[in-house]
C-alpha atoms as a PDB file:
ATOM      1  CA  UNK A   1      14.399 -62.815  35.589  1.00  0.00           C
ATOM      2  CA  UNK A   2      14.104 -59.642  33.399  1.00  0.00           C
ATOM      3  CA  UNK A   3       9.543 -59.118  33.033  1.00  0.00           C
ATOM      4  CA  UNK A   4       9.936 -59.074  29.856  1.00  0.00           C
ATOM      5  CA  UNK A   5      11.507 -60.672  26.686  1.00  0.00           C
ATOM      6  CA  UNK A   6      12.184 -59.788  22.863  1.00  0.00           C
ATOM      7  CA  UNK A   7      12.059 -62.682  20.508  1.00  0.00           C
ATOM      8  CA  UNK A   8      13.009 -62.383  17.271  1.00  0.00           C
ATOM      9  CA  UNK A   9       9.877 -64.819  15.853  1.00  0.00           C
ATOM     10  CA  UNK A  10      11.592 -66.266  12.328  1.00  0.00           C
ATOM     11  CA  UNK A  11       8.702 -66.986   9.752  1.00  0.00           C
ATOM     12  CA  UNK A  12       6.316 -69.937   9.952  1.00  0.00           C
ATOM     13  CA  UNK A  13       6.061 -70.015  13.919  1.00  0.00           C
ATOM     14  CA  UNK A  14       3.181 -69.769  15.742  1.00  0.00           C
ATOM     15  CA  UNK A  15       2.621 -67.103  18.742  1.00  0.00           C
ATOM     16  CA  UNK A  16       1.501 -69.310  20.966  1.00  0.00           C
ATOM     17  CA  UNK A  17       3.496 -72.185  22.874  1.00  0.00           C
ATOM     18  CA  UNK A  18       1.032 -74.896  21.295  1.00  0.00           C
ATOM     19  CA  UNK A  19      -0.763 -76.152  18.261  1.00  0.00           C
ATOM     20  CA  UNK A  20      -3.512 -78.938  20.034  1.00  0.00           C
ATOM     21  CA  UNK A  21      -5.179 -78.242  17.198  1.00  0.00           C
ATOM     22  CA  UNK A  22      -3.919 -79.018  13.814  1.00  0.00           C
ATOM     23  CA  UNK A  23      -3.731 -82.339  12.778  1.00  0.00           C
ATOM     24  CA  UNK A  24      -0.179 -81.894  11.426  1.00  0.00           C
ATOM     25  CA  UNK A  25       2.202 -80.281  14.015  1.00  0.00           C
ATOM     26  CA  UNK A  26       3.640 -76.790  13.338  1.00  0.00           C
ATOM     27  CA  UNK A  27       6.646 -74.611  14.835  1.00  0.00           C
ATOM     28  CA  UNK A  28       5.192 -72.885  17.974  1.00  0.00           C
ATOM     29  CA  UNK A  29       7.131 -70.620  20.946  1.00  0.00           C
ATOM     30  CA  UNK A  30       8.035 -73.933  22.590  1.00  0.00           C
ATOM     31  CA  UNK A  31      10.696 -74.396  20.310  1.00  0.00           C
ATOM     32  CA  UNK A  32      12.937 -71.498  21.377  1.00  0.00           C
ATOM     33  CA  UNK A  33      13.789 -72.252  24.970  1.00  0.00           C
ATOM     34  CA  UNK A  34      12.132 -69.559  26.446  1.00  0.00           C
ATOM     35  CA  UNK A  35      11.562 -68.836  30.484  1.00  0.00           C
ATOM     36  CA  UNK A  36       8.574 -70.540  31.769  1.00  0.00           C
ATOM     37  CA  UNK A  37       5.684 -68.135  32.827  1.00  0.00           C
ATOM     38  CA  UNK A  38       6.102 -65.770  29.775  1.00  0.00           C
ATOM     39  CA  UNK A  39       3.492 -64.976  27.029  1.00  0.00           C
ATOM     40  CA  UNK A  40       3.352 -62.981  24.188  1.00  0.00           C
ATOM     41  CA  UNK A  41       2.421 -59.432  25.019  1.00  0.00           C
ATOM     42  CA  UNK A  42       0.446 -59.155  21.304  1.00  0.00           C
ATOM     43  CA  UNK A  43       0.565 -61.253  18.122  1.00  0.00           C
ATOM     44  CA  UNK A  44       2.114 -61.583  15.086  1.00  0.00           C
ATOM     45  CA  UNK A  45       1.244 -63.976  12.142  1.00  0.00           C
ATOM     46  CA  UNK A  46       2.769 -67.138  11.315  1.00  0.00           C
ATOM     47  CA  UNK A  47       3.569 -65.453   7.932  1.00  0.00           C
ATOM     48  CA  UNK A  48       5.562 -62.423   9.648  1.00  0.00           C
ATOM     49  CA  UNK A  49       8.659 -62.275  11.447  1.00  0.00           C
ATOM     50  CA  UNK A  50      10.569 -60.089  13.894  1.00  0.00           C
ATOM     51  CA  UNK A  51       9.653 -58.481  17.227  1.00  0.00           C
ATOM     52  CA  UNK A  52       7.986 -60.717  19.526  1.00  0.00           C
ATOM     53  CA  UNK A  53       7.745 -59.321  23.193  1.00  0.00           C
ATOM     54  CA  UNK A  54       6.807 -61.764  26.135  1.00  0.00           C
ATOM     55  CA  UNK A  55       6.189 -60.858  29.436  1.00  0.00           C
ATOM     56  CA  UNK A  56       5.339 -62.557  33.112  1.00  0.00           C
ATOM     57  CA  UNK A  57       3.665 -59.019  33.640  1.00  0.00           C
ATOM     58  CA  UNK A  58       0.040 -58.316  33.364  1.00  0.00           C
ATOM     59  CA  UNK A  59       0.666 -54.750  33.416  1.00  0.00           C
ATOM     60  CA  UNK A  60       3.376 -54.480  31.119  1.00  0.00           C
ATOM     61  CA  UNK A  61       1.405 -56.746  28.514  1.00  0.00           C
ATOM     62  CA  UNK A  62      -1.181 -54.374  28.969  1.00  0.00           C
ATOM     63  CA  UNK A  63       0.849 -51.189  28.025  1.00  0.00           C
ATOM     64  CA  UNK A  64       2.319 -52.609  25.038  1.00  0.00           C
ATOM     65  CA  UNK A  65      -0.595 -54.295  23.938  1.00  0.00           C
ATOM     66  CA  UNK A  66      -3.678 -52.210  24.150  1.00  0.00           C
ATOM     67  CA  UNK A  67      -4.266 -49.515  21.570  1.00  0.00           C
ATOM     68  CA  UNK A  68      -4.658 -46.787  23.833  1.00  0.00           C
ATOM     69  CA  UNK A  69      -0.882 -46.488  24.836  1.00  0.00           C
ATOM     70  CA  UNK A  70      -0.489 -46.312  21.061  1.00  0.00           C
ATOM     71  CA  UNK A  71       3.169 -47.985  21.651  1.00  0.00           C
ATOM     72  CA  UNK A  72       4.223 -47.479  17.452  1.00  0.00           C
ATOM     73  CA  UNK A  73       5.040 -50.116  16.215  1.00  0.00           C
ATOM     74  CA  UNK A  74       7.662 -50.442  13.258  1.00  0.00           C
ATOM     75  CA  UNK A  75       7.542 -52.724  10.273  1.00  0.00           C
ATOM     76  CA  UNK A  76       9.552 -53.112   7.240  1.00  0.00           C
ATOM     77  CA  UNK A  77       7.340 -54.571   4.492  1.00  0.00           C
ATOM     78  CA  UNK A  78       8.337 -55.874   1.267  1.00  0.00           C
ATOM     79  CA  UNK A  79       5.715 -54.829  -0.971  1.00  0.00           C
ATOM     80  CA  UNK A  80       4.550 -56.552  -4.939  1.00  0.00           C
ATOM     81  CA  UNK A  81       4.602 -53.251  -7.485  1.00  0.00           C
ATOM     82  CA  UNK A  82       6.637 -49.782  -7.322  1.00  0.00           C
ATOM     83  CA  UNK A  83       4.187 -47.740  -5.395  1.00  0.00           C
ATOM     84  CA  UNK A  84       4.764 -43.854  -5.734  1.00  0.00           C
ATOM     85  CA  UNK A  85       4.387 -41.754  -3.053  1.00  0.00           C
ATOM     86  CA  UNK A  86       0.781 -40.663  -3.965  1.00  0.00           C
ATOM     87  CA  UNK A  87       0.086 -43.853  -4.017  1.00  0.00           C
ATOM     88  CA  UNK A  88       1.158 -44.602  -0.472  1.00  0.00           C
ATOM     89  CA  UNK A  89      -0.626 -41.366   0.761  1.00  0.00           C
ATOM     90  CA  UNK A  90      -4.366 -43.071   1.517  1.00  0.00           C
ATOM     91  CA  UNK A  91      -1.993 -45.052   3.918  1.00  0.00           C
ATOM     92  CA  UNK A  92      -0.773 -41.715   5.420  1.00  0.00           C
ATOM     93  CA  UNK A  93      -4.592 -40.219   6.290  1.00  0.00           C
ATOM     94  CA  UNK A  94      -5.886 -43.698   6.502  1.00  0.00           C
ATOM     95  CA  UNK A  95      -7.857 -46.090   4.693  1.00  0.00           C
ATOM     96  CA  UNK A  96     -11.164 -48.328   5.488  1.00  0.00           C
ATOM     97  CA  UNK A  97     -11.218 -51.695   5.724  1.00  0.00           C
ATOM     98  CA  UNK A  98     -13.473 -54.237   6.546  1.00  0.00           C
ATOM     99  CA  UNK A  99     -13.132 -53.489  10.403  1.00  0.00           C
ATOM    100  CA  UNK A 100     -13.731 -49.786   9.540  1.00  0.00           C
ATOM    101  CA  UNK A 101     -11.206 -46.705   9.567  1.00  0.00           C
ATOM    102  CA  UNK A 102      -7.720 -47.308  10.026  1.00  0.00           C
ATOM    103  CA  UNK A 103      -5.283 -44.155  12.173  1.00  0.00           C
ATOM    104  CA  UNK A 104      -3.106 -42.771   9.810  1.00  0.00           C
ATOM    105  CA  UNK A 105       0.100 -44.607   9.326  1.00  0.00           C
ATOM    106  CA  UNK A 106       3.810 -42.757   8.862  1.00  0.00           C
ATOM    107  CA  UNK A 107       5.144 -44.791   5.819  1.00  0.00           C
ATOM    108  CA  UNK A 108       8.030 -43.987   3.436  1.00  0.00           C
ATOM    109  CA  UNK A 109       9.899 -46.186   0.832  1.00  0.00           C
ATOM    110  CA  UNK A 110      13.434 -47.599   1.637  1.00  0.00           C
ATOM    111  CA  UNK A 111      16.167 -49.023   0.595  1.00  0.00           C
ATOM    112  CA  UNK A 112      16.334 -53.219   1.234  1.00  0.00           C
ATOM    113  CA  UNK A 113      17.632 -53.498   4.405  1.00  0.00           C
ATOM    114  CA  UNK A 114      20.033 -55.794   5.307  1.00  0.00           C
ATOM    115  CA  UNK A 115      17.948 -58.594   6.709  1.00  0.00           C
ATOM    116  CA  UNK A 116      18.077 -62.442   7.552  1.00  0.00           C
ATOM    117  CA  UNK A 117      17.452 -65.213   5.131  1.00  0.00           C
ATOM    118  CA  UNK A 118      13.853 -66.024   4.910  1.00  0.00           C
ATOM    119  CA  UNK A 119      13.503 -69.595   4.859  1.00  0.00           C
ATOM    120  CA  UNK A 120      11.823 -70.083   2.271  1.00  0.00           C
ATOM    121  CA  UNK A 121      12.437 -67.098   0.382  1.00  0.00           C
ATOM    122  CA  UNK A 122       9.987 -64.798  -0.968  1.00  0.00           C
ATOM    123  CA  UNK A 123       8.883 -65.925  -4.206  1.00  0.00           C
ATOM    124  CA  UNK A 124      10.872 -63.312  -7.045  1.00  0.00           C
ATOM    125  CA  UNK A 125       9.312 -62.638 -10.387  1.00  0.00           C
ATOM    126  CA  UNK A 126      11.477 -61.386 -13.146  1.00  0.00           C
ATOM    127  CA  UNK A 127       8.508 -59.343 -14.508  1.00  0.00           C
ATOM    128  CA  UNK A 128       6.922 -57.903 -11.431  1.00  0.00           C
ATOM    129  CA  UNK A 129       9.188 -54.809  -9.346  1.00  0.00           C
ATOM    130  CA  UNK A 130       9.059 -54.599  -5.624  1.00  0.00           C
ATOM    131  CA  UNK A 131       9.825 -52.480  -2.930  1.00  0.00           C
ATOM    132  CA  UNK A 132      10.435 -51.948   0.544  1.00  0.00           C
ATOM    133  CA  UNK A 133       8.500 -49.932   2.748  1.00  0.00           C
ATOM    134  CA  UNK A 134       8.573 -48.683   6.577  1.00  0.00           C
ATOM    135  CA  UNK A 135       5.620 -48.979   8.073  1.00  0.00           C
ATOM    136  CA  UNK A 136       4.958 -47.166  11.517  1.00  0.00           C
ATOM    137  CA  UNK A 137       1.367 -48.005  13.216  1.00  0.00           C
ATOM    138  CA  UNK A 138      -0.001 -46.707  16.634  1.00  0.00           C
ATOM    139  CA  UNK A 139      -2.702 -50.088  16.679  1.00  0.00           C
ATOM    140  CA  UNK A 140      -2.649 -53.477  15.707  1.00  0.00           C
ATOM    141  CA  UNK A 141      -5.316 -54.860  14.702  1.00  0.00           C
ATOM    142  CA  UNK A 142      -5.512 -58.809  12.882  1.00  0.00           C
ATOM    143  CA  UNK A 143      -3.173 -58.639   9.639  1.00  0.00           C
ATOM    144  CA  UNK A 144      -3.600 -55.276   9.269  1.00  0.00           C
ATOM    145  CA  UNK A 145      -0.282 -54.425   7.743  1.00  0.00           C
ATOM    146  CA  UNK A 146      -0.878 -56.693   4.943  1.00  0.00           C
ATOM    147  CA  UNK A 147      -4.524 -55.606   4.312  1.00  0.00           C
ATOM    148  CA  UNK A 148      -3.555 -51.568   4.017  1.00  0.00           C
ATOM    149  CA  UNK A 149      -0.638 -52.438   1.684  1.00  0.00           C
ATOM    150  CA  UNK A 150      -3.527 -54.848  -0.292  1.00  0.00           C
ATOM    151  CA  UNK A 151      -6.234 -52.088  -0.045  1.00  0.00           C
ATOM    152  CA  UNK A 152      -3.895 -49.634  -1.821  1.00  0.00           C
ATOM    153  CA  UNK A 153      -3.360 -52.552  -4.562  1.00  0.00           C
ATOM    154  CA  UNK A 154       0.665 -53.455  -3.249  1.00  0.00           C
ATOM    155  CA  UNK A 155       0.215 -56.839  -1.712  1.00  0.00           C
ATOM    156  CA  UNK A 156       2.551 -58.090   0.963  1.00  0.00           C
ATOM    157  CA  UNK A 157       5.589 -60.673   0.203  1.00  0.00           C
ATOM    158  CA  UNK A 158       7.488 -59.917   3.147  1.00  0.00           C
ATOM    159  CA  UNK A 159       6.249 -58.389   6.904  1.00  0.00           C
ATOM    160  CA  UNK A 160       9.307 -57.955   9.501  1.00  0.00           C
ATOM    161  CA  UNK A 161       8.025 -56.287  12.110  1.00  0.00           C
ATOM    162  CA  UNK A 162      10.942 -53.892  13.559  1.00  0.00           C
ATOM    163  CA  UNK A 163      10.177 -52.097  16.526  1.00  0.00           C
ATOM    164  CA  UNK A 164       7.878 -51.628  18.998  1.00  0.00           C
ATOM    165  CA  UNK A 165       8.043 -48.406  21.104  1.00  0.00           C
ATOM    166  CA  UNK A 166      11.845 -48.390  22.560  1.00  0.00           C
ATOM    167  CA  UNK A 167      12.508 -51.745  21.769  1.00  0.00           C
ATOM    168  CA  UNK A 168      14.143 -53.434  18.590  1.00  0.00           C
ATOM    169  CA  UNK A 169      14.968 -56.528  16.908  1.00  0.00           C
ATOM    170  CA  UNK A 170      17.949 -55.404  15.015  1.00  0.00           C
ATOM    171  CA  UNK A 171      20.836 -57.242  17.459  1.00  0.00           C
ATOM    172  CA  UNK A 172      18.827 -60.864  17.475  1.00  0.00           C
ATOM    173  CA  UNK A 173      18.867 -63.377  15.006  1.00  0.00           C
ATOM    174  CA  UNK A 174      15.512 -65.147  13.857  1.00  0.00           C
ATOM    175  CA  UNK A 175      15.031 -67.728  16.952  1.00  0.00           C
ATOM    176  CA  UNK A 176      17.216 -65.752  19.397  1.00  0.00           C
ATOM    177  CA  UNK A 177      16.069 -64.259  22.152  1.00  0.00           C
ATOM    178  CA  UNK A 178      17.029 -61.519  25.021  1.00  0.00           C
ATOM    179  CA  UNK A 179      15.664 -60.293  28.490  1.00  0.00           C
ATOM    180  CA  UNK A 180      14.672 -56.652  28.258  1.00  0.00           C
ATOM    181  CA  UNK A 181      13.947 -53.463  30.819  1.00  0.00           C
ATOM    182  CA  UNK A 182      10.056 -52.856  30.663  1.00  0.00           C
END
């Protein structure tokens, strides 16, 4: 068996292969058939979907998780509003949280991409413009994707994360997963 797997992780699942404790059940890693001995080598929220990785490695988890290998880490991000570039740029020098000083994040507008079906789908207002952004990070700390885009007054509707370091999500659909080279 291949140390280390790529899951694409489709919205509302859990990163973790149980939920002991919510009173109503929810989707967790358990559901996708995955090798036993695995876990998730980082997190990502039960709102955001994409790149997953799991290894049976302590090492390897360790290189793609801690901030100091600063593995980047790519996210496309549907964003509320039509942000213009200057008001992306606290993003680019970095901005303060609650947590304190973000690193400076590489982050340029797109076109949609070409993505799965959300199920359910992001909600679409008629009146309010959106965008897409790509998001590049060298850390990862709790939600933070969602709080820059907030801080800078562009809330979230959509987090995918991409790409992290060599590896990508682009060949798997949501629930699909594939052993990897560490």
């Amino acid at each position: 068996m291949s140390d280390l797997i790529l899951l694409n992780k489709p919205f509302d699942v859990l990163s973790q292969f149980t939920d002991a404790r919510s009173p109503t059940p929810r989707r967790t890693l358990s559901d996708f058939g995955l090798p036993s001995g695995v876990y998730p080598a980082g997190r990502l929220d039960r709102d955001s979907e994409g790149l997953l990785l799991l290894t049976s490695d302590g090492r390897v988890q360790a290189r793609i998780a801690d901030p100091r290998f600063k593995a980047p880490k790519t996210y496309l991000v549907q964003v509320e509003g039509d942000p213009t570039d200057a008001a992306l740029a606290p993003l680019r020098t970095g901005v303060t949280l609650k947590d304190g000083p973000t690193r400076p994040a590489q982050v340029r507008r797109i076109p949609a991409p070409d993505l799965w079906d959300r199920d359910p789908p992001v909600r679409f207002r008629k009146t309010v413009p959106d965008c897409w952004l790509e998001i590049i990070l060298t850390e990862g700390r709790n939600r933070q994707v969602r709080r820059m885009t907030a801080h800078v007054g562009f809330p979230t509707l959509r987090l995918v994360r991409w790409q992290i370091g060599d590896w990508c999500v682009a060949d798997l659909a949501p629930g699909e997963w594939a052993a990897a080279k560490s």
